[in-house]
Protein backbone atom coordinates (compact mmCIF):
# COMPACT_ATOMS: atom_id res chain seq x y z
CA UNK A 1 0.00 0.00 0.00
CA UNK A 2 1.21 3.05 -0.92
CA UNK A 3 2.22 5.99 1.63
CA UNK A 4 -0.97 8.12 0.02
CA UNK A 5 -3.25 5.43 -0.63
CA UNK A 6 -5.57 6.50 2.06
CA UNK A 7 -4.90 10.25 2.05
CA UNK A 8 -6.29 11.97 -0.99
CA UNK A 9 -4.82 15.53 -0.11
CA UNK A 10 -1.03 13.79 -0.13
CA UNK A 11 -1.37 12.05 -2.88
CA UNK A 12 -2.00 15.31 -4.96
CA UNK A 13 0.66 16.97 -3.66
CA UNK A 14 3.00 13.83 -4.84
CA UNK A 15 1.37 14.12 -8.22
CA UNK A 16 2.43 17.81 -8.82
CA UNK A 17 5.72 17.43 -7.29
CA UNK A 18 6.45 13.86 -9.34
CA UNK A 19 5.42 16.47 -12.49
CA UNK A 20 7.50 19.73 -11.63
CA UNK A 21 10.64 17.06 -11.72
CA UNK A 22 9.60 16.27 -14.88
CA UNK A 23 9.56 19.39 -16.11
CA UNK A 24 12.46 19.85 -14.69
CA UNK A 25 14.01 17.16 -16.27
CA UNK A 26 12.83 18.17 -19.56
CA UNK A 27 14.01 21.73 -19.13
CA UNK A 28 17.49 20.97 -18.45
CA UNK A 29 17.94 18.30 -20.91
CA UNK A 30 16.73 21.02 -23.53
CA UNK A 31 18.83 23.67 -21.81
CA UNK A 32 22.39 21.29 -22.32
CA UNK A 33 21.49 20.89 -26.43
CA UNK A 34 23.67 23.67 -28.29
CA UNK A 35 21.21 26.25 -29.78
CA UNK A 36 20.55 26.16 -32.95
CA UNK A 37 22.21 29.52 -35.24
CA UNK A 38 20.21 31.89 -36.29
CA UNK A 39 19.14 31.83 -40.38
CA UNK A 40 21.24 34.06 -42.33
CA UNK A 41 19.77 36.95 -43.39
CA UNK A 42 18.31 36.84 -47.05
CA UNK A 43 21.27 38.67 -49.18
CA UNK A 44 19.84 42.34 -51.00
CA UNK A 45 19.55 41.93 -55.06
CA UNK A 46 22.47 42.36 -56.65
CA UNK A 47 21.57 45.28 -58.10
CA UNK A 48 21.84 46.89 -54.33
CA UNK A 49 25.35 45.73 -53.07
CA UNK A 50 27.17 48.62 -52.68
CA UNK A 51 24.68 51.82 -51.64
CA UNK A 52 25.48 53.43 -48.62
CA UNK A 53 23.53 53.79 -45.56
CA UNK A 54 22.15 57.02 -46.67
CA UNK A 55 21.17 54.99 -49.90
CA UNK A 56 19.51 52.60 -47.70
CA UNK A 57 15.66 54.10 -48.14
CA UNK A 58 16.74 54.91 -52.18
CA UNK A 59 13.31 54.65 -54.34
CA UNK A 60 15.44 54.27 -57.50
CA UNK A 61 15.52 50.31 -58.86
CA UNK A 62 15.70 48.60 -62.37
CA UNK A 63 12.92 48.53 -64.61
CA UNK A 64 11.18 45.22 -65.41
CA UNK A 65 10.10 44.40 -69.26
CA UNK A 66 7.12 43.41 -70.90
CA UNK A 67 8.30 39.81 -70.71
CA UNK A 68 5.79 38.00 -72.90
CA UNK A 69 6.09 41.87 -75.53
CA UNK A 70 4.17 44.37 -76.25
CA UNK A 71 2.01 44.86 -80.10
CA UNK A 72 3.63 47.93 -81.43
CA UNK A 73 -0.06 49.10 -82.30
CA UNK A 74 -0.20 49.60 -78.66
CA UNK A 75 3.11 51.75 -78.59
CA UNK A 76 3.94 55.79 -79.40
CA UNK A 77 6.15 54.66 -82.15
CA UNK A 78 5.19 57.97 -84.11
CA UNK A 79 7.14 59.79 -81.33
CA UNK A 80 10.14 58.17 -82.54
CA UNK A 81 13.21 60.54 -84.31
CA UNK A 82 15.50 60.45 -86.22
CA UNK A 83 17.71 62.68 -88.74
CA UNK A 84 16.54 64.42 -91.64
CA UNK A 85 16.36 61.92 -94.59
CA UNK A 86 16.42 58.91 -92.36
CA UNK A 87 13.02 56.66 -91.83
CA UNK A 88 12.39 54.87 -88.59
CA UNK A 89 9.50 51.84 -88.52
CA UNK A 90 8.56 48.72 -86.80
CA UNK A 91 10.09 46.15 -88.67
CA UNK A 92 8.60 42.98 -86.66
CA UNK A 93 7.27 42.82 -83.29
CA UNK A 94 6.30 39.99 -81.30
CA UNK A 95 9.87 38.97 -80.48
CA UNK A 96 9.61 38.64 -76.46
CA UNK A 97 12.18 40.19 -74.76
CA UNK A 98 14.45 41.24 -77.97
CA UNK A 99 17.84 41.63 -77.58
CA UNK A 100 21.18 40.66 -79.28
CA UNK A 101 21.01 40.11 -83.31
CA UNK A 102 23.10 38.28 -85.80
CA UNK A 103 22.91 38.43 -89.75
CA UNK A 104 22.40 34.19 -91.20
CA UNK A 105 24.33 34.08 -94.72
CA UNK A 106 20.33 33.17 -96.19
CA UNK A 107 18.89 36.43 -94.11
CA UNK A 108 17.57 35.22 -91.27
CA UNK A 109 18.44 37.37 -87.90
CA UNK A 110 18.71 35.24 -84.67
CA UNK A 111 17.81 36.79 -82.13
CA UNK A 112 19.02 36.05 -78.28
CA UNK A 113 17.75 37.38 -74.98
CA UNK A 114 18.53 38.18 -71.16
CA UNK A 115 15.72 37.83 -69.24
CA UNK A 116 13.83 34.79 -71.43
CA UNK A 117 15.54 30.80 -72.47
CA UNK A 118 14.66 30.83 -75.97
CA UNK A 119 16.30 31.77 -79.16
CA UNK A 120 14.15 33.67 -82.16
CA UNK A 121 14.52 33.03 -86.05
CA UNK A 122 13.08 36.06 -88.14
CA UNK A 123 12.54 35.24 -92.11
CA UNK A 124 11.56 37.88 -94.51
CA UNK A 125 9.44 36.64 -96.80
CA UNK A 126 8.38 38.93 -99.59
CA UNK A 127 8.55 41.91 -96.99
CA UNK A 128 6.27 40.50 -94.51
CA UNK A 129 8.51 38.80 -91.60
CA UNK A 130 7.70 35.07 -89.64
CA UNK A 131 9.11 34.69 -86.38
CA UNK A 132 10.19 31.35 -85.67
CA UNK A 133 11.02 30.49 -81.80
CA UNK A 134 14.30 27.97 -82.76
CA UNK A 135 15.51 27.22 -79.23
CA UNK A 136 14.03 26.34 -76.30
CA UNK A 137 15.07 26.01 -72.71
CA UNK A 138 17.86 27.54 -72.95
CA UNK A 139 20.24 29.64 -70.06
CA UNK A 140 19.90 33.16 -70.55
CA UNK A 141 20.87 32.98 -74.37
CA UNK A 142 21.68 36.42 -74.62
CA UNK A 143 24.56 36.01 -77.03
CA UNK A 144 23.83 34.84 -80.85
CA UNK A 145 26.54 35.03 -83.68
CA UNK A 146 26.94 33.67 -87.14
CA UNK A 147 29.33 32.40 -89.22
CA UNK A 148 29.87 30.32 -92.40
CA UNK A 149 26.31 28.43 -91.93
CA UNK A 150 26.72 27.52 -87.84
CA UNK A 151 25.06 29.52 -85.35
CA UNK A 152 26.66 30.18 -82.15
CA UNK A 153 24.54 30.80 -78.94
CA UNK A 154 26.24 31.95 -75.37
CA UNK A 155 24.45 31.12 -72.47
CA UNK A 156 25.26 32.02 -68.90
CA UNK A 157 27.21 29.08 -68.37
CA UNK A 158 29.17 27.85 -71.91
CA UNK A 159 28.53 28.13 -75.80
CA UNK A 160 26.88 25.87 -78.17
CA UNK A 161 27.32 25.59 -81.74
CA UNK A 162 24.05 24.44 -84.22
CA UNK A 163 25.70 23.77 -88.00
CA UNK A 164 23.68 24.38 -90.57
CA UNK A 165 21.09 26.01 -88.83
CA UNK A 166 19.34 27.80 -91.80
CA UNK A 167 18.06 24.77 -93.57
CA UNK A 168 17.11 23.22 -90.37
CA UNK A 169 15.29 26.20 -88.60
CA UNK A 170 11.87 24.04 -88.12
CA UNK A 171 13.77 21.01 -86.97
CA UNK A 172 16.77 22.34 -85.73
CA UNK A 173 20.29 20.29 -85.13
CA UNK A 174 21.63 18.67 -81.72
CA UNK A 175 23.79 21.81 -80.02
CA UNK A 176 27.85 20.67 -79.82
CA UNK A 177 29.30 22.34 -76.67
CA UNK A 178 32.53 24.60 -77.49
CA UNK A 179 33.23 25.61 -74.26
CA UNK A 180 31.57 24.91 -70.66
CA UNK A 181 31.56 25.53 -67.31
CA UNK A 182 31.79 29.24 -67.85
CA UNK A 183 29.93 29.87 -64.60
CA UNK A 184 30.63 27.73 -62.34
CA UNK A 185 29.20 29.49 -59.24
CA UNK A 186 26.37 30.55 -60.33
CA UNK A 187 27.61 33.83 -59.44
CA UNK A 188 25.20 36.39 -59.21
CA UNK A 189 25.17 39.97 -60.90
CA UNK A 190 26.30 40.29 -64.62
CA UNK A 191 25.99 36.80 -65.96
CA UNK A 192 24.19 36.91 -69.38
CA UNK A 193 27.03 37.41 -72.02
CA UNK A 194 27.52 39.10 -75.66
CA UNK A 195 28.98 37.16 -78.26
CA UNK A 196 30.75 38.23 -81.67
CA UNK A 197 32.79 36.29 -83.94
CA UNK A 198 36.34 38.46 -84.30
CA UNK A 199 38.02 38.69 -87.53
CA UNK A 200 40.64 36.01 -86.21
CA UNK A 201 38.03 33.59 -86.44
CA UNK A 202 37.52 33.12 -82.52
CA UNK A 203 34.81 34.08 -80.56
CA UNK A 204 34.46 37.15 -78.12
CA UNK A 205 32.35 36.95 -75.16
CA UNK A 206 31.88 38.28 -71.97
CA UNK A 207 32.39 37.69 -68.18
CA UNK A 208 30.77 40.53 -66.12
CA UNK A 209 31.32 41.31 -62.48
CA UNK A 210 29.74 39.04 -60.27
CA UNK A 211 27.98 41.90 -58.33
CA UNK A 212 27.84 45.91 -58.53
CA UNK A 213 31.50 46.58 -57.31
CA UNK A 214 33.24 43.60 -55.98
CA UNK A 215 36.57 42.07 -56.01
CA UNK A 216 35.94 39.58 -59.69
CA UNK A 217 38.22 36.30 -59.65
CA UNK A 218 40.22 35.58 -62.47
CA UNK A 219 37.99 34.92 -65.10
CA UNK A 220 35.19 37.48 -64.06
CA UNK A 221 35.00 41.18 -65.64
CA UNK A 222 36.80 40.41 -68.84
CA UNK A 223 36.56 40.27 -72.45
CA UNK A 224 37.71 36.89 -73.45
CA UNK A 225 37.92 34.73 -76.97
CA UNK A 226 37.91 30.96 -77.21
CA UNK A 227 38.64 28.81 -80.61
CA UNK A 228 35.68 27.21 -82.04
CA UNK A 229 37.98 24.39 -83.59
CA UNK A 230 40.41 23.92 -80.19
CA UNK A 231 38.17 25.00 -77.24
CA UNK A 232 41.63 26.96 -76.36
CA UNK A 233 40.52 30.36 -74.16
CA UNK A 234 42.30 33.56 -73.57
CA UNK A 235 41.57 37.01 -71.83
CA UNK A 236 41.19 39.69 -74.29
CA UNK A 237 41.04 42.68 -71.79
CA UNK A 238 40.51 42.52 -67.98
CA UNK A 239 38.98 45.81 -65.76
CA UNK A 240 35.97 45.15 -67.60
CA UNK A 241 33.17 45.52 -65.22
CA UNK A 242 30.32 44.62 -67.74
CA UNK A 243 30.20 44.92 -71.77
CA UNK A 244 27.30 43.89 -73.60
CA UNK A 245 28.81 44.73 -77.02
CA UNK A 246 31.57 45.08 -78.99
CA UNK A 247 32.86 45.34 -82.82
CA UNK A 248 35.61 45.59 -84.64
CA UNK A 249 36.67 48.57 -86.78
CA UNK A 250 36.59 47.86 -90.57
CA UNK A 251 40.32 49.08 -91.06
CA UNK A 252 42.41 48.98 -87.86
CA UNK A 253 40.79 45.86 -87.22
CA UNK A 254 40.65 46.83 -83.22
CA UNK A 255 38.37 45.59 -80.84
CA UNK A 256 35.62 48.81 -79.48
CA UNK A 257 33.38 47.87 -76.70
CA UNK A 258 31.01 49.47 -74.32
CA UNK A 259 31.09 49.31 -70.41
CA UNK A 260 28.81 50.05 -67.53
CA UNK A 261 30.12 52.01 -65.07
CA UNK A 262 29.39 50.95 -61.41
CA UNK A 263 26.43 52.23 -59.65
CA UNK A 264 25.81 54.02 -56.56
CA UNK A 265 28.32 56.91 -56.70
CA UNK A 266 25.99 59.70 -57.37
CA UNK A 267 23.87 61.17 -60.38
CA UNK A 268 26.25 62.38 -62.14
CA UNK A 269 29.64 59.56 -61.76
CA UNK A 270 30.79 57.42 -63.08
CA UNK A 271 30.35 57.69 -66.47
CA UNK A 272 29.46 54.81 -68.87
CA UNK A 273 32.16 54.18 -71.66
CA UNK A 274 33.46 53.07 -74.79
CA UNK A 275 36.79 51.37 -74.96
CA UNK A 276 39.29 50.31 -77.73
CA UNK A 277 41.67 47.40 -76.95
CA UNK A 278 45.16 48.07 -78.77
CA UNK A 279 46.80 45.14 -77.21
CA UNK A 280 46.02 42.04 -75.40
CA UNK A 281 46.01 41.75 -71.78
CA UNK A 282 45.01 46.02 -71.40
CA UNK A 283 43.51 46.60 -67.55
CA UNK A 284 40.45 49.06 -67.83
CA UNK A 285 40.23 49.89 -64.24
CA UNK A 286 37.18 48.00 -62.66
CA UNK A 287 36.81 47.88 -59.25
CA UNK A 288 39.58 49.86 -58.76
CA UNK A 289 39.04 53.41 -61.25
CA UNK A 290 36.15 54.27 -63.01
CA UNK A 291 35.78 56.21 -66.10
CA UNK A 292 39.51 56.42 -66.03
CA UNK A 293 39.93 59.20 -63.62
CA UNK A 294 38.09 58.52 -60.54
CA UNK A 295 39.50 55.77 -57.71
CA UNK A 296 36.70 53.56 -56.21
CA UNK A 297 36.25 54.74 -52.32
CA UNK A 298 37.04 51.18 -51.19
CA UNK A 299 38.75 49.23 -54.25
CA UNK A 300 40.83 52.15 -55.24
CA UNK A 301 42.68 52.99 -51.85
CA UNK A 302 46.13 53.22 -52.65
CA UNK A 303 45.75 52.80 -56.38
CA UNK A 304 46.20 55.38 -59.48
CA UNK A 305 43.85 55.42 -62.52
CA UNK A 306 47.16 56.07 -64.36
CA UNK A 307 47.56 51.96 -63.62
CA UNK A 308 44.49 51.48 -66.37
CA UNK A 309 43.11 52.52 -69.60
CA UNK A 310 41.00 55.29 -69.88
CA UNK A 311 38.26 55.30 -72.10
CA UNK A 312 38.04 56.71 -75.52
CA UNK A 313 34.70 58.29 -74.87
CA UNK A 314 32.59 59.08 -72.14
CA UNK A 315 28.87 58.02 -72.75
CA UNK A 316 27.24 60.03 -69.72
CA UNK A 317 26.61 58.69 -66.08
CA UNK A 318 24.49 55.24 -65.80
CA UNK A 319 23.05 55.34 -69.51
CA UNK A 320 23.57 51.29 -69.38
CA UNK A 321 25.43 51.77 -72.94
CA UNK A 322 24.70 47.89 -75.19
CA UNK A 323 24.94 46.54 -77.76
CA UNK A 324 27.21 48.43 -80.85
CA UNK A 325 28.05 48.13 -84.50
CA UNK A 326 30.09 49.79 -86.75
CA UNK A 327 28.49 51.15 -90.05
CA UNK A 328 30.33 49.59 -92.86
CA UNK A 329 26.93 49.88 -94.74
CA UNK A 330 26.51 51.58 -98.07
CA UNK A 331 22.65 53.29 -97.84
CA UNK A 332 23.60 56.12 -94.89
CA UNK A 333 25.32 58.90 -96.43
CA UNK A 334 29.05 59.14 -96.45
CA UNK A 335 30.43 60.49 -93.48
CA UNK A 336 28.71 57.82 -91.84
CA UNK A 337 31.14 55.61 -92.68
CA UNK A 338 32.93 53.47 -89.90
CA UNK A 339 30.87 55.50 -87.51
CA UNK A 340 29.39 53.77 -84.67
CA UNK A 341 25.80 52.85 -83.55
CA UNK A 342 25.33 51.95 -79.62
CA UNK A 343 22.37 51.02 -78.34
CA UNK A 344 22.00 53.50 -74.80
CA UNK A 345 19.29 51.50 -72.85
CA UNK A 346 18.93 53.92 -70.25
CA UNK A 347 19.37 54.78 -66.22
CA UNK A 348 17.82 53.53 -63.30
CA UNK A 349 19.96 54.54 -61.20
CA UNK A 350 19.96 58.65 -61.16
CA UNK A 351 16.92 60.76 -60.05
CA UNK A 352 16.81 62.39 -63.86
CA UNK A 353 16.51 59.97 -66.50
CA UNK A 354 18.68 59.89 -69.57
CA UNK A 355 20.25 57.65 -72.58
CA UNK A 356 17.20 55.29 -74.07
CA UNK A 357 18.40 56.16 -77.50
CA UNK A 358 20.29 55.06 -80.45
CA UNK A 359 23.92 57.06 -80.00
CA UNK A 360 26.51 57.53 -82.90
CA UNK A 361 29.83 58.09 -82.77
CA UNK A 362 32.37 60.06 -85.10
CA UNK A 363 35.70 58.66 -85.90
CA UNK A 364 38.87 59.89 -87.79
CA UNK A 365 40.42 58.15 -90.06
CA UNK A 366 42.91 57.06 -87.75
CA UNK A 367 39.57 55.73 -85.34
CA UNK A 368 40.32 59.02 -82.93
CA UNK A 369 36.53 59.82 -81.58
CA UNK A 370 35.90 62.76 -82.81
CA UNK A 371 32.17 63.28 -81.26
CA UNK A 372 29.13 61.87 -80.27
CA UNK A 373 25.57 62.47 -80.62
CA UNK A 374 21.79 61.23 -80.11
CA UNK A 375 20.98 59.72 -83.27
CA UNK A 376 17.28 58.20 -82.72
CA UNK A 377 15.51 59.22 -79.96
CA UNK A 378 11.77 59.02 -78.64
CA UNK A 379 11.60 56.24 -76.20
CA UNK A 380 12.39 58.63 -73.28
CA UNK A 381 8.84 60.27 -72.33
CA UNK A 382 9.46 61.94 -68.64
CA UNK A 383 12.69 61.97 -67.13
CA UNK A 384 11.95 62.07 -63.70
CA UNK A 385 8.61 59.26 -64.00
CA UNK A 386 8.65 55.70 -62.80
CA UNK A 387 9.25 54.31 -65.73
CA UNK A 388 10.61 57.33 -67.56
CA UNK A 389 10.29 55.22 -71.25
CA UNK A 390 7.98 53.32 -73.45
CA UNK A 391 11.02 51.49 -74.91
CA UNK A 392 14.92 50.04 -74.74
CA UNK A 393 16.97 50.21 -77.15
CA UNK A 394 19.21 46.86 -76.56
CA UNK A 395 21.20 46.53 -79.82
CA UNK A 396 21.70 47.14 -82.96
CA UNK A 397 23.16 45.75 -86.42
CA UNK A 398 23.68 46.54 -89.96
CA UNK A 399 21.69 44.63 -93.23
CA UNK A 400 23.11 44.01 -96.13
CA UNK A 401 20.83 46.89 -97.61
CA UNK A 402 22.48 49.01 -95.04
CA UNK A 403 19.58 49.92 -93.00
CA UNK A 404 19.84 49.48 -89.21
CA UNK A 405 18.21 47.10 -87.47
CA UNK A 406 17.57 48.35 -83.71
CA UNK A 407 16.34 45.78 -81.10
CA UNK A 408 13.88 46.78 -77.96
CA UNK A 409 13.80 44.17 -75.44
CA UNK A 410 11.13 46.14 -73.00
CA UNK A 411 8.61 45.84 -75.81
CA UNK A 412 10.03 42.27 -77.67
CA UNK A 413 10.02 44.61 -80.97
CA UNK A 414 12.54 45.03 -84.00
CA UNK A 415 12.79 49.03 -85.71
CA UNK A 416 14.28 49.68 -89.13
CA UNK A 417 16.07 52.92 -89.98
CA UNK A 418 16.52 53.69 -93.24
CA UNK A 419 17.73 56.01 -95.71
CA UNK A 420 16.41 58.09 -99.05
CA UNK A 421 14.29 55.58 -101.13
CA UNK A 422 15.41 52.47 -100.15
């Protein structure tokens, strides 16, 4: 029998102490397992590393596409300018989220995007123009180039080759890999890549910063060119925070490219650029100068832009400069020749609004920039609105005709400038 059995009263008082032990038990057991850490805070966009704290509360951010496009019925293309005797139109629309172009050898422009996985074929049949979606599920396929019947596509991770692509583009070939593992982090920040087949026969792609400013490894903010036949890479230029286009002048043969400057340094700095490479291996300054004459406030602490090369022109303060052709065409008139057309998609990040125009550039005959100048304009509707545009110009590139072909990924459309009658 127990000690409460005949006393109710103790044998409550038992109960609750036989529980608080418990209790006790359980709390100290709990107490002696190491505590768990605390989550890591979720990292700000990429597009936010590097603001200070008084940039903390900033209202200015990127500005999001139409993804799926926009009918250009629905769009002010009317407001659209350009020079006396030129013609602007919509040449095709419909091509979501439009960006880099490349000529086929039959006509057909590929076109590649950013911030969509599939790759666009555009015939011109008889004037009126199909588009064809050729690729599917694709990486960020931003970069498309052509040569001698293969098609070349850069994604954010390697680039694929499709042989002859132009009799196939219903049913197209198996892709052969000629480089991989390009991005092997998954790095965030500037990712998608350009591509351009160089006059040496090797392609030209690049690697942007993995963030706004930030310390890039080895392979990260470059210009680099790989052979199609060998795989073999090199570094073309390094200091190359992002380009998302580059030619090559029709008589020196040098590679021109454009650059974004960093962000978050004021309204008004850095500037945007173009570049010229005049021998392999140049430095261009990223993270530690920008624009060539002004030292990063962390990266460029005991550093002197004299170290890098300055750019050949300024293109203005966050104007997110693209992609860019030279004019080797015949229908503009003559002193356009071996000027160049870059594609100035516009700022986010500055309380007054500017680029969001087709620029051209004036060379000498020696390719010394002489000047530059808005060349079409019209997309930019209020410069201090959120958006301040109805359009983006993204790139550009010369027909055999010689008109100018001028891509808008915010709308997914394709405009045509032309010249006199033709």
């Amino acid at each position: 029998m127990s000690v409460s059995a005949g006393n109710p009263s103790l044998a409550r008082v038992v109960s609750r102490f036989a529980a608080a032990l418990l209790a006790l038990g359980a709390f100290a057991a709990h107490a002696q397992q190491p505590a768990k850490p605390a989550a890591a805070p979720t990292p700000p966009p990429s597009w936010q590393q590097g603001r200070s704290a008084e940039q903390e509360k900033s209202t200015l951010h990127p500005f999001a596409i139409h993804v799926t496009g926009k009918p250009a019925k629905e769009l002010p293309v009317d407001k659209l300018r350009v020079p006396a005797g030129f013609k602007v139109e919509v040449w095709v629309d419909g091509v979501p989220a439009a960006r880099s172009m490349a000529l086929g050898d039959k006509g057909t422009v590929f076109v590649g995007n950013r911030q969509a996985n599939n790759v666009y074929a555009i015939v011109d049949r008889g004037g009126k123009r199909e588009v064809k979606t050729l690729l599917k599920g694709l990486d960020t396929p931003n970069g498309v180039a052509f040569r001698k019947g293969t098609l070349y596509v850069a994604e954010r991770h390697r680039i694929t080759r499709y042989d002859g692509i132009e009799d196939r583009l219903d049913n197209p070939p198996e892709g052969k890999v000629v480089i991989d593992n390009l991005d092997p982090s998954k790095a965030p920040g500037h990712f998608w890549k350009f591509l351009a087949m160089g006059p040496d026969g090797k392609l030209y792609f690049n690697i942007g910063a993995p963030g706004n400013i930030v310390m890039p490894n080895y392979m990260q903010a470059s210009i680099s060119r790989v052979d199609p036949k060998s795989g073999t890479l090199e570094n073309v230029a390094m200091g190359v925070r992002n380009s998302v286009g580059f030619d090559w002048h029709p008589r020196t043969k040098q590679l021109w490219f454009t650059e974004h400057g960093r962000d978050w340094l004021g309204d008004n700095s850095p500037s945007d650029e173009l570049n010229v490479v005049t021998r392999k291996g140049q430095h261009f300054g990223y993270p530690y100068c920008h624009q060539g004459d002004t030292l990063d406030p962390e990266f460029g602490k005991n550093r002197s832009c004299s170290e890098f090369t300055p750019p050949a022109l300024k293109l203005g303060a966050h104007v997110a400069p693209i992609g860019m052709r030279f004019y080797a065409g015949k229908m503009f008139p003559a002193e356009y020749s071996n000027n160049i057309f870059i594609a100035r998609r516009g700022s986010w990040n500055r309380a007054i609004k500017q680029g969001y125009d087709v620029y051209r550039v004036t060379l000498s005959e020696e390719g010394k920039v002489l000047k530059g100048e808005p060349f079409l304009t019209g997309f930019l509707t209020d410069e201090k609105a959120d958006p301040p545009m109805w359009g983006r110009p993204a790139d550009v590139m010369v027909m055999r005709d010689g008109s100018l072909l001028v891509s808008d990924d915010h709308n997914g459309i394709i405009y045509r400038v032309s010249y006199g009658k033709k």
